[in-house]
C-alpha atoms as a PDB file:
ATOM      1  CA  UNK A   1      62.582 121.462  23.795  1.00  0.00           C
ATOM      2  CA  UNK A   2      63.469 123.675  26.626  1.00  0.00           C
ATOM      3  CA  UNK A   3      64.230 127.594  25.768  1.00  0.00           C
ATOM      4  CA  UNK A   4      68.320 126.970  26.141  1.00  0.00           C
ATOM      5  CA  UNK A   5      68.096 123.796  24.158  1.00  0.00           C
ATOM      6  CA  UNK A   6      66.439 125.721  21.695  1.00  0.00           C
ATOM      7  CA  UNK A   7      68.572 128.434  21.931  1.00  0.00           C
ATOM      8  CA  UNK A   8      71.440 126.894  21.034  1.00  0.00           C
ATOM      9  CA  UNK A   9      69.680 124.540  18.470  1.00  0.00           C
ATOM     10  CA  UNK A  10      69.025 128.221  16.739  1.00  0.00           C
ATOM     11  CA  UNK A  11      72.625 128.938  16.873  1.00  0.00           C
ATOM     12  CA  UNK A  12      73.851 126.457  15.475  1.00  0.00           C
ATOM     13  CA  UNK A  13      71.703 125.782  12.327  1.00  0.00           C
ATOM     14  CA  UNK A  14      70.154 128.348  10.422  1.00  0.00           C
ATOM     15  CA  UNK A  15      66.980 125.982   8.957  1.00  0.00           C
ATOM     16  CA  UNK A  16      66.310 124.586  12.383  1.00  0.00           C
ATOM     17  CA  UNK A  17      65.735 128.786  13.064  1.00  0.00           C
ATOM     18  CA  UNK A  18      63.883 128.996  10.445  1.00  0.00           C
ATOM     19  CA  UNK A  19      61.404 126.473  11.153  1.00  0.00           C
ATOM     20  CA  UNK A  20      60.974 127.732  14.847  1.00  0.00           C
ATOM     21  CA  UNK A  21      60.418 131.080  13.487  1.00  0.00           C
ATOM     22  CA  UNK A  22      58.095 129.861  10.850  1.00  0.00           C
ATOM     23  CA  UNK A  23      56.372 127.882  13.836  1.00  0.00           C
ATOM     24  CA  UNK A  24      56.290 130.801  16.382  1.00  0.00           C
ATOM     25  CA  UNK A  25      55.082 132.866  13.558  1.00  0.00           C
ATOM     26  CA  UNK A  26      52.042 130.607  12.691  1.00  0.00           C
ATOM     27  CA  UNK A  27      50.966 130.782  16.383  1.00  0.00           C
ATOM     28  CA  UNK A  28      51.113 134.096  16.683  1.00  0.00           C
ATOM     29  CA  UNK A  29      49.065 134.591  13.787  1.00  0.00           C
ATOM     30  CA  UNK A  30      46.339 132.086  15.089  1.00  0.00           C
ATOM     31  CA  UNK A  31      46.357 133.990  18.213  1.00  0.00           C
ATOM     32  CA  UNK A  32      46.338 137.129  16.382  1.00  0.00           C
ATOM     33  CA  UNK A  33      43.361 136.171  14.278  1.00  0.00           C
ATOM     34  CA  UNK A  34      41.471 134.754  17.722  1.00  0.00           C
ATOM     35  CA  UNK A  35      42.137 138.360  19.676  1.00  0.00           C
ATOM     36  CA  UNK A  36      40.560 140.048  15.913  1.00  0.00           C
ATOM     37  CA  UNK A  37      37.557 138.067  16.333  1.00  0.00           C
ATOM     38  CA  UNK A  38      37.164 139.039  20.159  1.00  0.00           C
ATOM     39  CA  UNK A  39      37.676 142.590  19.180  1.00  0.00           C
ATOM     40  CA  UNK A  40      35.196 142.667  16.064  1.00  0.00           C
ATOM     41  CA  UNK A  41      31.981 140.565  18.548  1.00  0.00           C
ATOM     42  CA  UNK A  42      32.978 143.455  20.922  1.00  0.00           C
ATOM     43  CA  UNK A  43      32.537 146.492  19.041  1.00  0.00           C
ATOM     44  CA  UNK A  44      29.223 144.859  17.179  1.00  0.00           C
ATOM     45  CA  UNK A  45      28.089 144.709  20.650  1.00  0.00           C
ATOM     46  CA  UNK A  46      29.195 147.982  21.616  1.00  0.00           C
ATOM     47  CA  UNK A  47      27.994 149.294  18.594  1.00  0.00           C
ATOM     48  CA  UNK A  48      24.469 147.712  19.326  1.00  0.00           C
ATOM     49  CA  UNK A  49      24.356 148.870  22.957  1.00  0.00           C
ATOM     50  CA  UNK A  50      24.767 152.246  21.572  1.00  0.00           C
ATOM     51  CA  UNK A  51      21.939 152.219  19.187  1.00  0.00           C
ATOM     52  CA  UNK A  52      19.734 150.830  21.781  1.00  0.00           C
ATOM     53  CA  UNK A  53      20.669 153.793  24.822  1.00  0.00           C
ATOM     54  CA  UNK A  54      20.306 156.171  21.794  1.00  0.00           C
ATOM     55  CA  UNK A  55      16.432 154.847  21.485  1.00  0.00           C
ATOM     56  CA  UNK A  56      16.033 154.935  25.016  1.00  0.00           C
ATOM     57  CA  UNK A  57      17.143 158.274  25.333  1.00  0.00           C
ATOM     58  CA  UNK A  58      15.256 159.674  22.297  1.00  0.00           C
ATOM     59  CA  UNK A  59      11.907 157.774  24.135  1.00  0.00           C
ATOM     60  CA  UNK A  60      12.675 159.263  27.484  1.00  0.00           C
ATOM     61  CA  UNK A  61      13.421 162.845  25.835  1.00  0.00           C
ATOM     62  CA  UNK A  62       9.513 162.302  24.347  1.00  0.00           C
ATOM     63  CA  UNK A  63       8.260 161.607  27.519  1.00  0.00           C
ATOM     64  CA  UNK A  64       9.647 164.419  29.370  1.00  0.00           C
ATOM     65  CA  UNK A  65       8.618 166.954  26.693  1.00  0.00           C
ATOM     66  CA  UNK A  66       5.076 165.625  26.219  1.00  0.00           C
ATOM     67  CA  UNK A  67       4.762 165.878  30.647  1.00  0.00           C
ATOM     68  CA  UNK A  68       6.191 169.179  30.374  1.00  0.00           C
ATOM     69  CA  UNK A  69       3.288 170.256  27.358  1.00  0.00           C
ATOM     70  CA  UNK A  70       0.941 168.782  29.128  1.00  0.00           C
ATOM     71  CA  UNK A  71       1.528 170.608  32.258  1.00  0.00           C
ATOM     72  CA  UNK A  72       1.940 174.002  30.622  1.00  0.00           C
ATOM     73  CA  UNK A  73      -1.156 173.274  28.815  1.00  0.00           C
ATOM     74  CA  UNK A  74      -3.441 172.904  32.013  1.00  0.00           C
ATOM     75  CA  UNK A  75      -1.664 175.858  33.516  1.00  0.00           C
ATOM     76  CA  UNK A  76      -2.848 177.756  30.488  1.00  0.00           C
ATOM     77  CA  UNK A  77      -6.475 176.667  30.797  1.00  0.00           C
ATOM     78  CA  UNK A  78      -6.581 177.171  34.545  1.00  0.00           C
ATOM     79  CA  UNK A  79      -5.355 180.834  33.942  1.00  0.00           C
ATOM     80  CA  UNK A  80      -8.466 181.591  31.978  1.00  0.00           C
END
């Protein structure tokens, strides 16, 4: 059916309205319930890409500190 013809259709009788509706309403729910599934895979993998900078930034934290010791430490042995 074309949007006029079902335009009018809709006019006319109240259950064919109803059943378009209940049609229109069962697709948007499908679609809906697709785009809620999209969302959810998205923030897991957000939500795992965070927890795996947060790692690399804790490792690279380590490393900097334990270069930074080390290099203080030689200082101070050189000095005496």
């Amino acid at each position: 059916m074309s949007t006029a013809q079902t335009t009018e259709l809709e006019k006319t009788s109240l259950e064919a309205h109803v059943d378009l509706c209940a049609l229109r309403y069962g697709q948007l729910d499908q679609r809906l319930t697709s785009i809620e599934g999209k969302v959810n895979t998205l923030q897991e993998t957000i939500e795992k890409s965070h927890l795996s900078m947060t790692k690399i930034l804790i490792g690279t934290a380590g490393t900097v500190l334990t270069g930074v010791l080390s290099v203080l430490i030689v200082i101070l042995q050189k000095a005496h």
